[in-house]
Structure formats: C-alpha cells, structure tokens
Protein backbone atom coordinates (compact mmCIF):
# COMPACT_ATOMS: atom_id res chain seq x y z
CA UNK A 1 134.01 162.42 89.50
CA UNK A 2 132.03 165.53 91.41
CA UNK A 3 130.31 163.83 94.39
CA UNK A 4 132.23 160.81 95.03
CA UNK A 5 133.91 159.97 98.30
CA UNK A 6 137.89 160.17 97.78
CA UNK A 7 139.01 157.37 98.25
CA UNK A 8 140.74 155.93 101.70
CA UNK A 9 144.36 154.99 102.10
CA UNK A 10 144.76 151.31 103.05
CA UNK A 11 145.87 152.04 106.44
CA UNK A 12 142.81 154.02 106.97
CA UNK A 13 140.55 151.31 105.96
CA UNK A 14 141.97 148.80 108.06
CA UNK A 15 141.67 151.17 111.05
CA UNK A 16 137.95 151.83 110.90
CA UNK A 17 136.95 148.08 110.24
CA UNK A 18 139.38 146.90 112.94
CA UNK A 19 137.07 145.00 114.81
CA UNK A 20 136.12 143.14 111.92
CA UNK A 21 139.43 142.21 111.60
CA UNK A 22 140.21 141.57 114.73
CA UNK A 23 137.15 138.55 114.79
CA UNK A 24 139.36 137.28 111.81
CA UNK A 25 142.84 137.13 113.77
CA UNK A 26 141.89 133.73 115.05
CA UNK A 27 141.26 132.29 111.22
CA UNK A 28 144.97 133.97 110.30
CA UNK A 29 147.00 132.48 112.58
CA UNK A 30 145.25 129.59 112.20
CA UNK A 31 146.25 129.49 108.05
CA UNK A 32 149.71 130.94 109.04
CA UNK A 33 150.46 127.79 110.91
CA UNK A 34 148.83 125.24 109.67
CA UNK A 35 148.99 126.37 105.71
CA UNK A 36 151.53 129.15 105.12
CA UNK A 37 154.47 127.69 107.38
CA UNK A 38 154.58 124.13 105.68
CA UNK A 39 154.62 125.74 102.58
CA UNK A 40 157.49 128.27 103.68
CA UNK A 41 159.17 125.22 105.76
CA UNK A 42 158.76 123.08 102.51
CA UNK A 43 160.56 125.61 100.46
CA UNK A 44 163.85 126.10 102.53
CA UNK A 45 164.09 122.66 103.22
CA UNK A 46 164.43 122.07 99.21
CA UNK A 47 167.60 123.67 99.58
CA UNK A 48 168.91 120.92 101.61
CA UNK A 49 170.03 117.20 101.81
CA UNK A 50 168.30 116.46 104.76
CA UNK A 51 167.69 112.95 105.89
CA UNK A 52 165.27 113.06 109.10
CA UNK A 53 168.14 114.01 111.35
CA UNK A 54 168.87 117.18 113.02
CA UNK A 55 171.68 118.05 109.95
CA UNK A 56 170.93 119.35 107.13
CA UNK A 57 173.25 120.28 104.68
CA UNK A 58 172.67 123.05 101.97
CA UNK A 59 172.88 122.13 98.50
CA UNK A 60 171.68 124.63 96.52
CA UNK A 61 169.67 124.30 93.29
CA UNK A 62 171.35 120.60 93.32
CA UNK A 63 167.62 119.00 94.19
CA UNK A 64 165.84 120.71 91.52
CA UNK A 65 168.24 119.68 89.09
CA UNK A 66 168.22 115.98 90.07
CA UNK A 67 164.15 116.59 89.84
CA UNK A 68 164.06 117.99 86.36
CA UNK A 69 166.20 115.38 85.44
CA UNK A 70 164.91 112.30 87.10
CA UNK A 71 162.78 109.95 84.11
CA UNK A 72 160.70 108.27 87.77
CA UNK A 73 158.99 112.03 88.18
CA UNK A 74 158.16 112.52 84.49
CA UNK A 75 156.97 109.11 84.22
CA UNK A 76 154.55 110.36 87.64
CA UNK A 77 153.49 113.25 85.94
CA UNK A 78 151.97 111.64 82.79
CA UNK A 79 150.37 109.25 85.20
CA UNK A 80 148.76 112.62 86.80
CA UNK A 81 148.17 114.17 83.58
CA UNK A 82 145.70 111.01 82.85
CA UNK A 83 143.87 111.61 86.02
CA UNK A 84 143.57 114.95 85.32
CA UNK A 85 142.19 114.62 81.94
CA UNK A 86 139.67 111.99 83.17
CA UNK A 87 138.46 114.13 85.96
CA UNK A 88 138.15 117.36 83.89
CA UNK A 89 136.01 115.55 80.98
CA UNK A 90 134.09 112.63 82.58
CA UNK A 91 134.72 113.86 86.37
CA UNK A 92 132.53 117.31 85.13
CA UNK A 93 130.28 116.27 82.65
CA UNK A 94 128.95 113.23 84.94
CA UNK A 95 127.79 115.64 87.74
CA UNK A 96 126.04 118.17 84.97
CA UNK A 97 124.28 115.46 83.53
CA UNK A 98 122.76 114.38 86.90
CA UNK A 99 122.25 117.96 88.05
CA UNK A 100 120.34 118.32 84.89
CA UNK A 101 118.27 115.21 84.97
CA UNK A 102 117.16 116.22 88.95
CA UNK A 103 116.62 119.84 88.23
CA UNK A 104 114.15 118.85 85.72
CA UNK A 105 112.36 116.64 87.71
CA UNK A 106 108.74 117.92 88.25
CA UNK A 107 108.10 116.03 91.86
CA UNK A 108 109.86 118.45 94.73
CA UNK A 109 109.89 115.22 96.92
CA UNK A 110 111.50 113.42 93.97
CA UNK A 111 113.90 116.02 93.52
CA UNK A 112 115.11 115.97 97.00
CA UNK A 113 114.94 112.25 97.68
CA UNK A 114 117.27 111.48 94.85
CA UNK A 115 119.61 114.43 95.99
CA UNK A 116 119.53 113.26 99.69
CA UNK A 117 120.63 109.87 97.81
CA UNK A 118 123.81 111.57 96.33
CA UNK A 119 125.24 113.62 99.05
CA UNK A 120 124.77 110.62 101.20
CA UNK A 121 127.52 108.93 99.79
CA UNK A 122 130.09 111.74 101.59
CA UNK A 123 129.29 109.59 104.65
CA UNK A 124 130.94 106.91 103.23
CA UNK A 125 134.53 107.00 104.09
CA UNK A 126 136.62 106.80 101.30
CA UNK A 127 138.81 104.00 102.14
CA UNK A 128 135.68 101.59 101.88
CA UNK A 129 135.10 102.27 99.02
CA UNK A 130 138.72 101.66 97.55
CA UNK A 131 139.33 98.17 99.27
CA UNK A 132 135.45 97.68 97.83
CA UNK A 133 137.10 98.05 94.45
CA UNK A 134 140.76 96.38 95.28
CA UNK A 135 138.56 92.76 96.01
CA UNK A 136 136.50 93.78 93.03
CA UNK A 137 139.74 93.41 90.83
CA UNK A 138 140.86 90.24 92.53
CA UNK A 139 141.66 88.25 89.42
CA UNK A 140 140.81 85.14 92.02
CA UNK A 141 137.92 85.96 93.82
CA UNK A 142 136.85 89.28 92.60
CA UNK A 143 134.01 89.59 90.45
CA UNK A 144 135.20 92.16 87.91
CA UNK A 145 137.02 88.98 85.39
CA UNK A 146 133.23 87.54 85.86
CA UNK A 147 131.30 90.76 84.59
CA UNK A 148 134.07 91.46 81.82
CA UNK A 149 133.83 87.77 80.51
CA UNK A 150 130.10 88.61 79.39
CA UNK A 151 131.62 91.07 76.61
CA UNK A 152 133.96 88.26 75.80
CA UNK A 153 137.01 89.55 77.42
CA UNK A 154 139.62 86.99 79.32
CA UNK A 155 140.68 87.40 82.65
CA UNK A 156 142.56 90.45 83.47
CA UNK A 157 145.38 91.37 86.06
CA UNK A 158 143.78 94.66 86.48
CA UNK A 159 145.44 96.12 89.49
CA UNK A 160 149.13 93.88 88.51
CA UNK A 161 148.98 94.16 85.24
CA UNK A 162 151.50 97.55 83.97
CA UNK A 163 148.87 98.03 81.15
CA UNK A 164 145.61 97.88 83.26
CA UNK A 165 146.58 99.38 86.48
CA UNK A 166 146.34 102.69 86.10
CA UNK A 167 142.74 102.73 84.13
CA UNK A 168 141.56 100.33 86.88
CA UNK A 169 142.66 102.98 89.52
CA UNK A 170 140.82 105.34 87.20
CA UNK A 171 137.80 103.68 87.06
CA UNK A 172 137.25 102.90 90.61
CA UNK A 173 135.71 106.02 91.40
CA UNK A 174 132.52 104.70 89.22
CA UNK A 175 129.91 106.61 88.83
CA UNK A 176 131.82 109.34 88.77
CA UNK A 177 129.66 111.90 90.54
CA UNK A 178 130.95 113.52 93.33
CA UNK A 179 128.26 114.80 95.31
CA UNK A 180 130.56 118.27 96.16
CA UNK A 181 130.50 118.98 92.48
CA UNK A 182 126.92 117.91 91.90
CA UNK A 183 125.32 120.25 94.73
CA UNK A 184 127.30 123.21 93.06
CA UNK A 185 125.93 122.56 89.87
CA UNK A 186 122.80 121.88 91.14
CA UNK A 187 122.82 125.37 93.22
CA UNK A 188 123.86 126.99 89.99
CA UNK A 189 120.59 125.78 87.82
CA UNK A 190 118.11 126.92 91.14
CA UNK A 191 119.08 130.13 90.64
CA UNK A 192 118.37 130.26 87.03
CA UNK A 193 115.31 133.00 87.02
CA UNK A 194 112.35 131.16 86.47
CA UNK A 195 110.79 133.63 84.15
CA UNK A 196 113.72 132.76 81.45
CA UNK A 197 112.74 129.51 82.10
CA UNK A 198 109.25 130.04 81.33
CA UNK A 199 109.71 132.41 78.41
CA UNK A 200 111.78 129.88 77.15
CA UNK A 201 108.84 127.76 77.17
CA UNK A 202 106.56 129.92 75.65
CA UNK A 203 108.63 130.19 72.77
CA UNK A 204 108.70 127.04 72.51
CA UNK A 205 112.35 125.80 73.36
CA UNK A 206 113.42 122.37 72.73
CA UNK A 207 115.00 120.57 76.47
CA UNK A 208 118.27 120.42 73.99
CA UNK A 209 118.57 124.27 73.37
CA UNK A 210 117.51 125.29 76.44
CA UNK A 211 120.63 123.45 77.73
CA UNK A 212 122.78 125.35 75.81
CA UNK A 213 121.69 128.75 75.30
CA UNK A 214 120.09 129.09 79.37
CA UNK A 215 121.52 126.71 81.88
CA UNK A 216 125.05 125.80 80.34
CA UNK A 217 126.14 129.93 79.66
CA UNK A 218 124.14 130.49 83.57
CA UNK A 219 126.20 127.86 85.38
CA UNK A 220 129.49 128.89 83.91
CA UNK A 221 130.57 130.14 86.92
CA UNK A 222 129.83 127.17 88.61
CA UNK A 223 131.22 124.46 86.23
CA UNK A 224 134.67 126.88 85.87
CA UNK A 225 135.14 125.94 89.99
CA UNK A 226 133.95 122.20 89.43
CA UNK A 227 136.55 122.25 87.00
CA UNK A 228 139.20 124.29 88.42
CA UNK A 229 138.42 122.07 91.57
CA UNK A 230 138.38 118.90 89.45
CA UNK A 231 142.22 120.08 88.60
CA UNK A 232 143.65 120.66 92.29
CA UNK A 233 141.82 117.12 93.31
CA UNK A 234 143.69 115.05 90.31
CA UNK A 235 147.10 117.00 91.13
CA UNK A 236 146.71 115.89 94.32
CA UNK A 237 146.20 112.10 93.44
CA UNK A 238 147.74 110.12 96.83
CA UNK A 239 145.48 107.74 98.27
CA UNK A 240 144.17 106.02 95.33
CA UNK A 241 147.54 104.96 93.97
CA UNK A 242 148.64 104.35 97.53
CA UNK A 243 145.87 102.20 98.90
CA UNK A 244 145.31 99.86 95.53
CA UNK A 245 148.72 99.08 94.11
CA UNK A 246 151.51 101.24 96.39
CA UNK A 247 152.21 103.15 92.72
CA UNK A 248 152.69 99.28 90.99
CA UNK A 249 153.97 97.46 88.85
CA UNK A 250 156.60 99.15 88.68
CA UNK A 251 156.17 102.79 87.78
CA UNK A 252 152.63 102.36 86.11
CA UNK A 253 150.31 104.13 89.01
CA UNK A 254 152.92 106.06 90.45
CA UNK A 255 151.63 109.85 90.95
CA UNK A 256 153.92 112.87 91.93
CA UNK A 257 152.31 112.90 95.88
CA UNK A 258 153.05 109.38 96.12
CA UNK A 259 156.52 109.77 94.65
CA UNK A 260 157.37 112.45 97.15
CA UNK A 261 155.53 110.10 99.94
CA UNK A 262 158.01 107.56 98.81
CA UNK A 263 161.07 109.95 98.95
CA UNK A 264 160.62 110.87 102.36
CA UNK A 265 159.26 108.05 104.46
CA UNK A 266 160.72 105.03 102.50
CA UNK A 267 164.29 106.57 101.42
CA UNK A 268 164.54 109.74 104.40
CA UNK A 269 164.94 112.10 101.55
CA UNK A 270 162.83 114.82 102.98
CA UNK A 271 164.74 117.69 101.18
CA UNK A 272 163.86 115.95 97.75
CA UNK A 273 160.54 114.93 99.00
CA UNK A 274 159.79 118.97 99.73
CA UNK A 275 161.31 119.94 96.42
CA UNK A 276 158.44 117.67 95.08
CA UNK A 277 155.40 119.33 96.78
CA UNK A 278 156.68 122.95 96.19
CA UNK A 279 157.30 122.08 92.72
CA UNK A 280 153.73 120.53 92.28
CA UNK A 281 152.42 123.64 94.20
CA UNK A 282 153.61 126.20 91.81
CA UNK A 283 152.45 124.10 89.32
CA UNK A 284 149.02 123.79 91.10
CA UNK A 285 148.52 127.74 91.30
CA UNK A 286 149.86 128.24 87.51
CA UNK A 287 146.89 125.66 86.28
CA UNK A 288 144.71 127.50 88.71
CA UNK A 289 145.69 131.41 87.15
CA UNK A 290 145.64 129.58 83.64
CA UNK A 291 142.66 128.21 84.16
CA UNK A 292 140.60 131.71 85.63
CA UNK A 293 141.91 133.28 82.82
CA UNK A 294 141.16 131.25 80.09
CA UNK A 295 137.56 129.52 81.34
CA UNK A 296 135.28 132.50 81.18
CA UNK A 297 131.89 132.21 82.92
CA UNK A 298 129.04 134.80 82.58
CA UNK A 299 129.77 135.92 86.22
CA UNK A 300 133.23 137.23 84.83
C-alpha cells in the first residue's frame, strides 16, 4: 500500500530498540536458567538410566516405552483427568458466580470489603489448610463422619478408603474459589462499559440475560485464561496427593507429579522420573494450543 513504511528486517528492529532489550537481558538469563535448562536437562536425561550417581547410561527410547506401557502411569493419569475435570467445571464456574454476585453489589464499601475477604485467603499458606482438612477426615476424631451422619450416612474412611480418597482430596479445596481466578474475573466485568450496562437497563434486561448476552460473551477472554490456567494447575496436581494420603491406598490418589516424585527420590530413577515431567510437559502445552484454539473469547 502507497504511504506505508516498508517494513524492517528483524535484525534491524532489534538494533534500534536495543536498549530496550538490553533492560530485558537480566529477565532472559534468568528464564534460561532457571526454566529453559531443566526443561532441556530433563529431556536428555530421559535418554538415560541414571540412578543419582555420576553414570549414566544411554538407553534410548527404552524409558518411553516402559512409560507408555506401565498400567501405574495410566492409572495416574485418570486420577489427573478427574482433577482436571473438577477444576475446569466447578473450579471456573465457582469464581464467576462470586465475581458476579460482588460486581452487582450496589455498596462500593461492600464491594471491596467482601473482595478484601477473598484475596485474603492467599495469605494463608497452603499447607494449613490441607492438614486443616487431613484432621477433618479423621474417621476418629475428625468431624467430617459427624456432619455426614446428619444426611444419614455411616462413618467413612475418607482419606483410607480406595473409593473415597480421591473425591476427599477433591473436595478439600472447599469453596472452591481461588481468589487468583476470582480477581481476573472480577477485572474482566469492571471493564464492561457502563453505558451497555445502562442501556441494557433501559431496555429493560432481566439480571439472567444480561449475564449471558453482556458480561459472559465480555469476559471471555478472561474465563478462557481462568480456564486454560485451571488446566496447567490440575496437571500439575503434587502437593495435595502428597501431603493427605502419599498417593494411597494403593494407587487411588496417585497423580503423574507424584508418580515421577516417587520415581526419583524413593526408587533413584531420575531418568524415568524426567521422562515423566517432559512427557506431562508436552502434554501441558498441547492442552494449552488446544485449548487457545478451540475456546474463543471476544478479544480473539
């Protein structure tokens, strides 16, 4: 097109905003050692039997065969694939809901008192708030056989029982609102343009369809990260199974980072343990494409 600015080679572009770059050198070697080299170290190291030592003996494709062939990592996966579906249904909606309820809130003060309420939580640290739930499901002296004998239930196992384990891992992150998610969400609906809003109004617009012809198609954008976020965080399932029943009974809460936590620190197989996290990280980025391809938001 006449009048346009032909457009600059790469090298070129770099050149004239070196110093911008150069502020970022610090941030890139940073990543390259911290990020990129694990992830590079993690990948040769699959093509070993290596045992801790200072040997290591190639092997080829042998650990990827053993790993596509080994019934303890499918049985992980499924595990994973219920965390993932709980955190992508109830892990998302719970947060819009909430975001919702405060955004509509008339009082400012309100608003922000009950938001302040939410994000405090982060301050919590995570760990409390699992060994909170593990004497919670203490079939002895925990209180959840007391609250679940109301319905008419017996006592339960929960955390030893292969049936009730993993849902009572599940469920320990009740509510269900993470404040991350809920602040995004939140963020989202502000910047809704209050004249839609109020034309909305004026045509008189029900709460219900305003919800889904204004603020659900607006935060798209927003609720494709929660979810896309609400992915990476269920793939990456560790401390949960870890802390509350050490992947127990038997295989029931076992979760691919625990497995490959297991491989490497309880049976020195660090060359099948890194076969496990490049495997789930391939897997990771494929949801993650999948997923920005397939979730459209209006921001697209």
């Amino acid at each position: 097109m006449r009048g346009t600015e032909p457009r600059l080679p790469l090298w070129r572009s770099v050149y004239r905003a070196k110093h911008a770059y150069a502020f970022l050198l610090p941030l890139i070697a940073l990543l390259a050692i911290f990020s990129y080299y694990p992830i590079v170290m993690a990948l040769k190291m699959s093509f070993y039997q290596w045992k801790g030592g200072n040997e290591a003996i190639f092997n080829g494709l042998d650990n990827f065969r053993e790993l596509f062939s080994d019934p303890t990592f499918y049985r992980s996966l499924g595990n994973v694939f219920r965390f993932i579906l709980f955190d992508c249904t109830v892990g998302v909606l719970m947060p819009l809901l909430v975001a919702e309820l405060l955004f509509h809130l008339r009082s400012a003060r309100l608003q922000y008192a009950f938001r302040t309420m939410f994000v405090a939580t982060i301050t919590v640290p995570s760990v409390v708030v699992i060994l909170i739930w593990v004497f919670l499901y203490n079939p002895v002296v925990g209180g959840m056989n007391a609250v679940v004998s109301v319905l008419g239930i017996g006592p339960q196992l929960w955390l030893g029982g292969t049936s009730t384990a993993l849902g009572s891992v599940i469920l320990s992150g009740f509510p269900f609102i993470n404040p991350i998610y809920l602040l995004i969400i939140f963020a989202g609906l502000q910047a809704i343009p209050g004249s839609l809003i109020e034309a909305s109004v004026l045509e008189g617009c029900g709460r219900w369809r305003r919800f889904l012809s204004i603020d659900l198609p607006l935060v798209s954008g927003q609720l494709k990260l929660v979810f896309i976020l609400s992915v990476l965080h269920a793939m990456q399932s560790f401390y949960k199974p870890l802390i509350m029943t050490g992947g127990g009974p038997g295989d029931a809460t076992l979760v691919p980072g625990l497995y490959m936590f297991q491989s490497g620190f309880s049976r020195n197989d660090f060359g099948y343990a890194s076969t496990i996290g490049f495997v789930m990280l391939i897997a990771m980025l494929a949801i993650t494409f999948a997923t920005n391809k397939l979730v459209r938001s209006e921001n697209d």
